[in-house]
ModelCIF file with pLDDT and N, C-alpha, C, O atoms, coordinates in Angstrom:
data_MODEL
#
_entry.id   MODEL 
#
_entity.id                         1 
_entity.type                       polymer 
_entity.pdbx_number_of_molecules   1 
#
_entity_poly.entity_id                      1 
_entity_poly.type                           'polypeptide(L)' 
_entity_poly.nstd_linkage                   no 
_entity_poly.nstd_monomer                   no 
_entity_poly.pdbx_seq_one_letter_code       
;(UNK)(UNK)(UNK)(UNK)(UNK)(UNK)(UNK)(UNK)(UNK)(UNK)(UNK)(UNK)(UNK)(UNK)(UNK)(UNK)
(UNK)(UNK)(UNK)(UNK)(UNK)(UNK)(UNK)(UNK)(UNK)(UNK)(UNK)(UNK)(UNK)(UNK)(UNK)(UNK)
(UNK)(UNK)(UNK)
;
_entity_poly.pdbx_seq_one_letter_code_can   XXXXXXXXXXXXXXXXXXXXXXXXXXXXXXXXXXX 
_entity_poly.pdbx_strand_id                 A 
#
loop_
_entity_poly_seq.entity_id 
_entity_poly_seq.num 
_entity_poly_seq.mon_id 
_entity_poly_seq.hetero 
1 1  UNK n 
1 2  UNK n 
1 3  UNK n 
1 4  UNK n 
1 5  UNK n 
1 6  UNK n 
1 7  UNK n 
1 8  UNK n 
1 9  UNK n 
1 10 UNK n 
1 11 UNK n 
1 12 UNK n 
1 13 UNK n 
1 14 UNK n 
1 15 UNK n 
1 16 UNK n 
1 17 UNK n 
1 18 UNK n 
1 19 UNK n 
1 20 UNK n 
1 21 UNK n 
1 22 UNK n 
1 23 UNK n 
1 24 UNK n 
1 25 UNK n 
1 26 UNK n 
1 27 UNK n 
1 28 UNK n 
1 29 UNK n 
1 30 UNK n 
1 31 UNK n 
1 32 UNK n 
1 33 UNK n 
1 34 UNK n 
1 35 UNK n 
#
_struct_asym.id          A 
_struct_asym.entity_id   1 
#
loop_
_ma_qa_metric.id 
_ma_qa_metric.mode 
_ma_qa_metric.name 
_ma_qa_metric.software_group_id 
_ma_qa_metric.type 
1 global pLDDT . pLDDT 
2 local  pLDDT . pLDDT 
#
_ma_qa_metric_global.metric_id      1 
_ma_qa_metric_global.metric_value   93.97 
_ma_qa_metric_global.model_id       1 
_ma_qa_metric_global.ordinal_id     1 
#
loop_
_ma_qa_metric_local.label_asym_id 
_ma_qa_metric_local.label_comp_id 
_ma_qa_metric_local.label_seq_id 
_ma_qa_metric_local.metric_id 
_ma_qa_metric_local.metric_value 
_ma_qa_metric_local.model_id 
_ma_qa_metric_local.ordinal_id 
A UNK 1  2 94.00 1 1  
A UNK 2  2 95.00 1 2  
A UNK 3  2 93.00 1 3  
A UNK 4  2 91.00 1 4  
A UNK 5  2 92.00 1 5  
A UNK 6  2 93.00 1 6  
A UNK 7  2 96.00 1 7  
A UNK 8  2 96.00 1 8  
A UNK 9  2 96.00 1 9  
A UNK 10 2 96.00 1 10 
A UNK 11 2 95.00 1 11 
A UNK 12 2 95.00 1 12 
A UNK 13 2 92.00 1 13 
A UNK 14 2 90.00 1 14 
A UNK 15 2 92.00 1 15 
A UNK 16 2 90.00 1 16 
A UNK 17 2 91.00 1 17 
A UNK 18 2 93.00 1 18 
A UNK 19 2 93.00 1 19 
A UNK 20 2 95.00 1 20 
A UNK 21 2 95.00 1 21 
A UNK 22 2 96.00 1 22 
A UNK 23 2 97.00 1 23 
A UNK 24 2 97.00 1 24 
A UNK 25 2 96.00 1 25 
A UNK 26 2 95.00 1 26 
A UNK 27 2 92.00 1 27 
A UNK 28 2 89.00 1 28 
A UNK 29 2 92.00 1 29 
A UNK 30 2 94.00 1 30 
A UNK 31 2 95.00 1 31 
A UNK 32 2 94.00 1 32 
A UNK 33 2 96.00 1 33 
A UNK 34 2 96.00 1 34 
A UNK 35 2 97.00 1 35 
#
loop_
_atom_site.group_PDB 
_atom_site.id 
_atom_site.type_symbol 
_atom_site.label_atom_id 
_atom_site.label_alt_id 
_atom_site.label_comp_id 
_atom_site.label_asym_id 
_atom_site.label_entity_id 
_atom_site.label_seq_id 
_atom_site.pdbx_PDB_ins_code 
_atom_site.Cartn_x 
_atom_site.Cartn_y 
_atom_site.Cartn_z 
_atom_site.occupancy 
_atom_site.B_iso_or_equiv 
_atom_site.pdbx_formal_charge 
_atom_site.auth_seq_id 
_atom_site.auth_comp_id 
_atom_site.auth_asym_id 
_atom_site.auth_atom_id 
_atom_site.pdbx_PDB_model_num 
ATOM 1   N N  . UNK A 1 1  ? 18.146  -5.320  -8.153  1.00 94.00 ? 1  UNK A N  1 
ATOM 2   C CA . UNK A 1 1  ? 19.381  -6.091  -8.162  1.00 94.00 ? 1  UNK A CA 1 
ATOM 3   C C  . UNK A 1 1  ? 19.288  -7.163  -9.245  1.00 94.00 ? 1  UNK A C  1 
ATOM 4   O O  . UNK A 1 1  ? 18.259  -7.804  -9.460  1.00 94.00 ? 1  UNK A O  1 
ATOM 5   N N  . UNK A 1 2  ? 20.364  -7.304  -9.871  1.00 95.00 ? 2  UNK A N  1 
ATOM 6   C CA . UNK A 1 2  ? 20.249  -8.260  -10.938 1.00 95.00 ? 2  UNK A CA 1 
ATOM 7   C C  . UNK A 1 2  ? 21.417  -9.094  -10.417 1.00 95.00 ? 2  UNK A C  1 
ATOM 8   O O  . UNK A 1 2  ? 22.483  -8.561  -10.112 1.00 95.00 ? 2  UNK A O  1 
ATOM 9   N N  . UNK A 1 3  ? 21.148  -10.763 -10.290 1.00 93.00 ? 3  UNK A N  1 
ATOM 10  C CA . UNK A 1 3  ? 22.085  -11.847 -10.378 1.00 93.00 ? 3  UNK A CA 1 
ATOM 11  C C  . UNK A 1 3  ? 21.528  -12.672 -10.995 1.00 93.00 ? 3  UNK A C  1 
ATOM 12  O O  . UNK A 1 3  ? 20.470  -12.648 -11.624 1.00 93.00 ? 3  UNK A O  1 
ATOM 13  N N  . UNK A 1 4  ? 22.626  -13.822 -10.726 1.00 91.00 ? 4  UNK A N  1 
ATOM 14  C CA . UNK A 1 4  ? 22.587  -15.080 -11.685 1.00 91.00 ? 4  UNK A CA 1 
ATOM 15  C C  . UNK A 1 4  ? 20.988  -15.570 -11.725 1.00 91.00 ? 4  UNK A C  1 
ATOM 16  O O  . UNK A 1 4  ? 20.501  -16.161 -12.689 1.00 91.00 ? 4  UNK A O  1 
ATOM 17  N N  . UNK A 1 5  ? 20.223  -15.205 -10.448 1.00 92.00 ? 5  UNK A N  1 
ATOM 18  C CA . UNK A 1 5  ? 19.318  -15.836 -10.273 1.00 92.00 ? 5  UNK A CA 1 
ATOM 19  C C  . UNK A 1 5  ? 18.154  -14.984 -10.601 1.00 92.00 ? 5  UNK A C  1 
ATOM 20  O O  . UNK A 1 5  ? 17.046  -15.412 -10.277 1.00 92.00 ? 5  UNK A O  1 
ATOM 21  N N  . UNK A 1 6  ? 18.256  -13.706 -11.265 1.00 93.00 ? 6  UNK A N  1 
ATOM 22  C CA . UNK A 1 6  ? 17.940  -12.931 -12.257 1.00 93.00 ? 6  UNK A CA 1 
ATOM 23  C C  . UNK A 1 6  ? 17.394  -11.687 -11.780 1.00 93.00 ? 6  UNK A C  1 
ATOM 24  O O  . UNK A 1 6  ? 18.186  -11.205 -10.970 1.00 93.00 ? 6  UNK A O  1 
ATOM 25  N N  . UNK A 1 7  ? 16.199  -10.835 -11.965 1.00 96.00 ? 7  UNK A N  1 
ATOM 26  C CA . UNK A 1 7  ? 16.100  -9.605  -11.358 1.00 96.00 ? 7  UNK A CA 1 
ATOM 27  C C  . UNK A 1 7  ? 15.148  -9.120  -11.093 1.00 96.00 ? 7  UNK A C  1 
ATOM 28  O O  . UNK A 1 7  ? 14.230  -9.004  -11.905 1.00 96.00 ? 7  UNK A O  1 
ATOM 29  N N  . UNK A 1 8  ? 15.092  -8.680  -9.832  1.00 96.00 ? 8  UNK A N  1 
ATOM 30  C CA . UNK A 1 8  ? 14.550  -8.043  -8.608  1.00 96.00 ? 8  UNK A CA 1 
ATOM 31  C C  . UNK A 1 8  ? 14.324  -6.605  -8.328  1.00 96.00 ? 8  UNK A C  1 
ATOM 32  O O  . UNK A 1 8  ? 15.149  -6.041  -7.610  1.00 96.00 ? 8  UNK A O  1 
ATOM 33  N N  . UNK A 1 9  ? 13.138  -5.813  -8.880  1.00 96.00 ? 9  UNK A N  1 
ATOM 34  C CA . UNK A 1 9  ? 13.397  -4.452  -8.259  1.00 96.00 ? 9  UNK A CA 1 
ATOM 35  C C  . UNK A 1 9  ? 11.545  -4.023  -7.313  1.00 96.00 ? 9  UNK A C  1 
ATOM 36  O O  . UNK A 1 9  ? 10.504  -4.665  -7.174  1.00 96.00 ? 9  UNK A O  1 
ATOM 37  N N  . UNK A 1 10 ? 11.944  -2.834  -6.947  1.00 96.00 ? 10 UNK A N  1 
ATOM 38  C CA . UNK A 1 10 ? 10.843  -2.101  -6.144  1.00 96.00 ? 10 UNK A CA 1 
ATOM 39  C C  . UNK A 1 10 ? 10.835  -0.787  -5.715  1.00 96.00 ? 10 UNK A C  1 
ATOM 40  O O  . UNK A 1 10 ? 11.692  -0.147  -5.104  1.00 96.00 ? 10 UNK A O  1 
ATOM 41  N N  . UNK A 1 11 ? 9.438   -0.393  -6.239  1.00 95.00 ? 11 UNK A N  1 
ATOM 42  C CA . UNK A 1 11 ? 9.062   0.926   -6.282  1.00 95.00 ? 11 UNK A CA 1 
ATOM 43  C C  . UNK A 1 11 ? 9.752   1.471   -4.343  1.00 95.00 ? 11 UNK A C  1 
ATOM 44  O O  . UNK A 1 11 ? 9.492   1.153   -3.183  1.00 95.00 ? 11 UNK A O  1 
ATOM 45  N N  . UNK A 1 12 ? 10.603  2.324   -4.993  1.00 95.00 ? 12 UNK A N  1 
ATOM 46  C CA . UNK A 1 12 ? 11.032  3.134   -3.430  1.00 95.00 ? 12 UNK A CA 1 
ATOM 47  C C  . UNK A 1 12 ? 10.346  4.367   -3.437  1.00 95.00 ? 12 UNK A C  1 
ATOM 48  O O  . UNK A 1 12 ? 10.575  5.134   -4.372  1.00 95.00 ? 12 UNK A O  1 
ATOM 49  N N  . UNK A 1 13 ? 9.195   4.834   -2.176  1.00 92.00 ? 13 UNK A N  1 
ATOM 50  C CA . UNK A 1 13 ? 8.691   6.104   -2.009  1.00 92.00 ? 13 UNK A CA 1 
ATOM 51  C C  . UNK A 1 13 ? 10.134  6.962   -1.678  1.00 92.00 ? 13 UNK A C  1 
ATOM 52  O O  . UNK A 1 13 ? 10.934  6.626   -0.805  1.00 92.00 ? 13 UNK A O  1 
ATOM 53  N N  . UNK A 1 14 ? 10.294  8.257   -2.660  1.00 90.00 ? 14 UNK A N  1 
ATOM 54  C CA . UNK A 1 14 ? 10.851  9.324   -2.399  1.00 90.00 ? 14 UNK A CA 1 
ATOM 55  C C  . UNK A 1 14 ? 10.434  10.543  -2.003  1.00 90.00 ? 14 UNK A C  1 
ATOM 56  O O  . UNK A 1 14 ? 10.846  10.989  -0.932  1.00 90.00 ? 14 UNK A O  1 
ATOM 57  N N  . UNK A 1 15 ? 9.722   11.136  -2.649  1.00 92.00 ? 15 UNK A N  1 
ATOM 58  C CA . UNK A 1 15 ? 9.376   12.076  -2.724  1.00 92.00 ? 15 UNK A CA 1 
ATOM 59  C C  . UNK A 1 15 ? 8.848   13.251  -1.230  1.00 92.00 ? 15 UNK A C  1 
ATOM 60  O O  . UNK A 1 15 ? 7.935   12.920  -0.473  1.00 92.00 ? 15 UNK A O  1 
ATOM 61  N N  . UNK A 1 16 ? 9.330   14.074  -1.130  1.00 90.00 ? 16 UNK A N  1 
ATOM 62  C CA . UNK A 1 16 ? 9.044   14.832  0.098   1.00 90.00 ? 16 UNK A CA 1 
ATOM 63  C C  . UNK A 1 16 ? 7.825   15.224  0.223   1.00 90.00 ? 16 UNK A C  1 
ATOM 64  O O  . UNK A 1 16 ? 7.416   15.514  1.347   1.00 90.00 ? 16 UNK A O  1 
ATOM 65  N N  . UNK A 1 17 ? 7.118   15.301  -0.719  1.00 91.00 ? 17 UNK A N  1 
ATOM 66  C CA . UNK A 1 17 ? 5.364   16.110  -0.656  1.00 91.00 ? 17 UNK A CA 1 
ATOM 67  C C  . UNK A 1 17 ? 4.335   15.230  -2.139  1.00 91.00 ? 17 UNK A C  1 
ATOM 68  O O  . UNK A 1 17 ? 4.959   14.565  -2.966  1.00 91.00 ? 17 UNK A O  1 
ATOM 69  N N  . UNK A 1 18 ? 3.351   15.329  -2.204  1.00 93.00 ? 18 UNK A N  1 
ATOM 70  C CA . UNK A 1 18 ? 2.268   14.902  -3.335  1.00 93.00 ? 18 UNK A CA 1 
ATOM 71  C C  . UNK A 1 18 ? 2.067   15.835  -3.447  1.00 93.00 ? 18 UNK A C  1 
ATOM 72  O O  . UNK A 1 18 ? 2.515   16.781  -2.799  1.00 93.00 ? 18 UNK A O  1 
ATOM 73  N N  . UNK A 1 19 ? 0.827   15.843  -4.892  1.00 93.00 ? 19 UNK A N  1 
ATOM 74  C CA . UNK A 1 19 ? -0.174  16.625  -4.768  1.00 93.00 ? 19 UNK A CA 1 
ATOM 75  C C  . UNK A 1 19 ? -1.230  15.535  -5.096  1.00 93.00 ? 19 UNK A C  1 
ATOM 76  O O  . UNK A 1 19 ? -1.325  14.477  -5.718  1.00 93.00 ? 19 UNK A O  1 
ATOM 77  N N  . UNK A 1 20 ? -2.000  16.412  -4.303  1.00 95.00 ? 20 UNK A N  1 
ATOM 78  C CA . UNK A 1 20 ? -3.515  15.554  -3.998  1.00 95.00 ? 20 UNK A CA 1 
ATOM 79  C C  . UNK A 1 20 ? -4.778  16.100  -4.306  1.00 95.00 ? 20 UNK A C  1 
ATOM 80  O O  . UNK A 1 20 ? -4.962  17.215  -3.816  1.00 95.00 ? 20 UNK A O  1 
ATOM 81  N N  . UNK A 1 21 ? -5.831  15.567  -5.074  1.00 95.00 ? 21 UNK A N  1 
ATOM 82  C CA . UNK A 1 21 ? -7.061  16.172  -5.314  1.00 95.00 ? 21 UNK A CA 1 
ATOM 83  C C  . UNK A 1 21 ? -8.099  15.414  -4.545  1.00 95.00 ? 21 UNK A C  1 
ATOM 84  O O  . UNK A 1 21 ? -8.351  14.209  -4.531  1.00 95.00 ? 21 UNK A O  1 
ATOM 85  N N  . UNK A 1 22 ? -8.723  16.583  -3.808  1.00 96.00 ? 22 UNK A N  1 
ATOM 86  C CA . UNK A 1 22 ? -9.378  16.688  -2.635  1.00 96.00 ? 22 UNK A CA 1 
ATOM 87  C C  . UNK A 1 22 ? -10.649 17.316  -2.326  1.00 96.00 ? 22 UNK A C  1 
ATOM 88  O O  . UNK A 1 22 ? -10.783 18.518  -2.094  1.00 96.00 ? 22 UNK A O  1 
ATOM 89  N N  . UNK A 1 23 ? -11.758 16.280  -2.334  1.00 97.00 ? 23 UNK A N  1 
ATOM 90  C CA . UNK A 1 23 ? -13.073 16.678  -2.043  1.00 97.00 ? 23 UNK A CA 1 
ATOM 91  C C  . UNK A 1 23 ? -13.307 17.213  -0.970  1.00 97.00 ? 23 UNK A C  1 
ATOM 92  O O  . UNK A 1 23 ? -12.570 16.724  -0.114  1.00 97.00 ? 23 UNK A O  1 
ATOM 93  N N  . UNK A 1 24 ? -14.099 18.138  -0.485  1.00 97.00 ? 24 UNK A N  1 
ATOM 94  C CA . UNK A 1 24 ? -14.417 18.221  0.493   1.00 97.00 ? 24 UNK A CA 1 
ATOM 95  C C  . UNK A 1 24 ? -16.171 18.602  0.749   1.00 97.00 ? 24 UNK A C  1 
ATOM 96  O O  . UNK A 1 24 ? -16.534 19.714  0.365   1.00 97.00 ? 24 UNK A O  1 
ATOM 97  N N  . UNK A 1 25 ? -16.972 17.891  1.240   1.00 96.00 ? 25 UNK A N  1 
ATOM 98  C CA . UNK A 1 25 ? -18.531 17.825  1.001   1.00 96.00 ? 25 UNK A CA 1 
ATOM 99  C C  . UNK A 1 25 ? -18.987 19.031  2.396   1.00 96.00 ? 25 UNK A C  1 
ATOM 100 O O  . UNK A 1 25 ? -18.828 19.103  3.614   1.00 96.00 ? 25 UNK A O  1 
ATOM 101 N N  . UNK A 1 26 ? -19.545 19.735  1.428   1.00 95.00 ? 26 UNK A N  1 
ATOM 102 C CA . UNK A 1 26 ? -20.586 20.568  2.084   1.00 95.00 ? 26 UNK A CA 1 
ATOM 103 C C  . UNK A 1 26 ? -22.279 20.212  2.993   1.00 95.00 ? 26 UNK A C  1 
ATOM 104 O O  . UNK A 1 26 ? -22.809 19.120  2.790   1.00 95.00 ? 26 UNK A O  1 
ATOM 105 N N  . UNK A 1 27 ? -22.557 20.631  3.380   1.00 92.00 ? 27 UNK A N  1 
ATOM 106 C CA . UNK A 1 27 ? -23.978 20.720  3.995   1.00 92.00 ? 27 UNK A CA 1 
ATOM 107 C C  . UNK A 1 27 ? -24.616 21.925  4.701   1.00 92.00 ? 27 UNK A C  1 
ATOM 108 O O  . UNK A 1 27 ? -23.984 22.786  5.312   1.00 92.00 ? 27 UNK A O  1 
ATOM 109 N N  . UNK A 1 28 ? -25.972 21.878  4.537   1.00 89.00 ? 28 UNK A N  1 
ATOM 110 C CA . UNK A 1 28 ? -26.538 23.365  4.306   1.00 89.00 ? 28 UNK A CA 1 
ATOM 111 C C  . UNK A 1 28 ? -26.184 23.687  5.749   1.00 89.00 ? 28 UNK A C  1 
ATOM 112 O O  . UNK A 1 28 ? -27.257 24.267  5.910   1.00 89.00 ? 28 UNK A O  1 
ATOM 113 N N  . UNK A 1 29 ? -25.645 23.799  6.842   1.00 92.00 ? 29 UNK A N  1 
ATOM 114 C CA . UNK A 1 29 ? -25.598 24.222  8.128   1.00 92.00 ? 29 UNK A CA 1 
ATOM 115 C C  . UNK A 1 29 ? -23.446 24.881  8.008   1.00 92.00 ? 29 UNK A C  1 
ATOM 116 O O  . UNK A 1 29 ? -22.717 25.487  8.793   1.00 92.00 ? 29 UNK A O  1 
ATOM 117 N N  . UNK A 1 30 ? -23.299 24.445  6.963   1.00 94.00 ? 30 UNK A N  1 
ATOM 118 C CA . UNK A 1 30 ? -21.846 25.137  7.242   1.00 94.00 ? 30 UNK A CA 1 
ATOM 119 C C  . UNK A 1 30 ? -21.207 26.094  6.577   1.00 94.00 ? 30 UNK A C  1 
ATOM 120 O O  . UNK A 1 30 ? -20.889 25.905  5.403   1.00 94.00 ? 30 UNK A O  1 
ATOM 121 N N  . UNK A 1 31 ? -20.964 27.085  7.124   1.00 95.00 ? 31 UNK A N  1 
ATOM 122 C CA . UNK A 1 31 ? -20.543 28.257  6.786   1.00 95.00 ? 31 UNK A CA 1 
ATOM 123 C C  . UNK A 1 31 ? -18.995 28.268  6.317   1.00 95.00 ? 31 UNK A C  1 
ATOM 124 O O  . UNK A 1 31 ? -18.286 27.282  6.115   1.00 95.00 ? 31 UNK A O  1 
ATOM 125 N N  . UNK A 1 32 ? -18.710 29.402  6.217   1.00 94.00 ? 32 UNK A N  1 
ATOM 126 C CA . UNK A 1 32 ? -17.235 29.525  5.245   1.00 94.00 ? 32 UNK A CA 1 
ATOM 127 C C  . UNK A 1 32 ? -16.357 29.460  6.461   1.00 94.00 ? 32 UNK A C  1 
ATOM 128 O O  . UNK A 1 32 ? -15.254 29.001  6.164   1.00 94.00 ? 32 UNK A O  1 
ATOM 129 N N  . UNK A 1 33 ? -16.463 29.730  7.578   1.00 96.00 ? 33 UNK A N  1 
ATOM 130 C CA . UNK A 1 33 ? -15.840 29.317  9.207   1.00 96.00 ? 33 UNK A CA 1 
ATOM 131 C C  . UNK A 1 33 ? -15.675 27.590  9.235   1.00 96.00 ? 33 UNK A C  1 
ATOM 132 O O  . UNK A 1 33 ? -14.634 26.937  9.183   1.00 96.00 ? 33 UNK A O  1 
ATOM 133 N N  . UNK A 1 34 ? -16.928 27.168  9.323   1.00 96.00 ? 34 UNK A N  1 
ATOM 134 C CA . UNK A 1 34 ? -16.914 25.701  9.721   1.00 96.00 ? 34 UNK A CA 1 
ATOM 135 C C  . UNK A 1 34 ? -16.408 24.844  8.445   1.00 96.00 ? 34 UNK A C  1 
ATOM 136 O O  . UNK A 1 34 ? -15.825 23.779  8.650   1.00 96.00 ? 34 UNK A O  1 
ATOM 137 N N  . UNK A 1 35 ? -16.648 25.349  7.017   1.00 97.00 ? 35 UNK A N  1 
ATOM 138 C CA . UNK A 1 35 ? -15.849 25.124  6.385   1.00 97.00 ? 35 UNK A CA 1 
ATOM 139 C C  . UNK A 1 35 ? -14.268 24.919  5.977   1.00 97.00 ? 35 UNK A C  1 
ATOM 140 O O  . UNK A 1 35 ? -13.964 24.577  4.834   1.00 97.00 ? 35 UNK A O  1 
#
């Protein structure tokens, strides 16, 4: 909004979905199941 008293804005979340990069840590006891 812009007035006399000058201007004002803010990031509005839209978006319906991200994309996200995503670790996911292994250990020697887990299989492609428990994975």
């Amino acid at each position: 909004e812009i007035t006399e008293q000058g201007c004002r804005i803010q990031f509005v979340p839209f978006a319906s979905r991200q994309y996200i990069h995503m670790d996911v840590e292994v250990n020697r006891k887990m299989t492609g199941y428990l994975l």
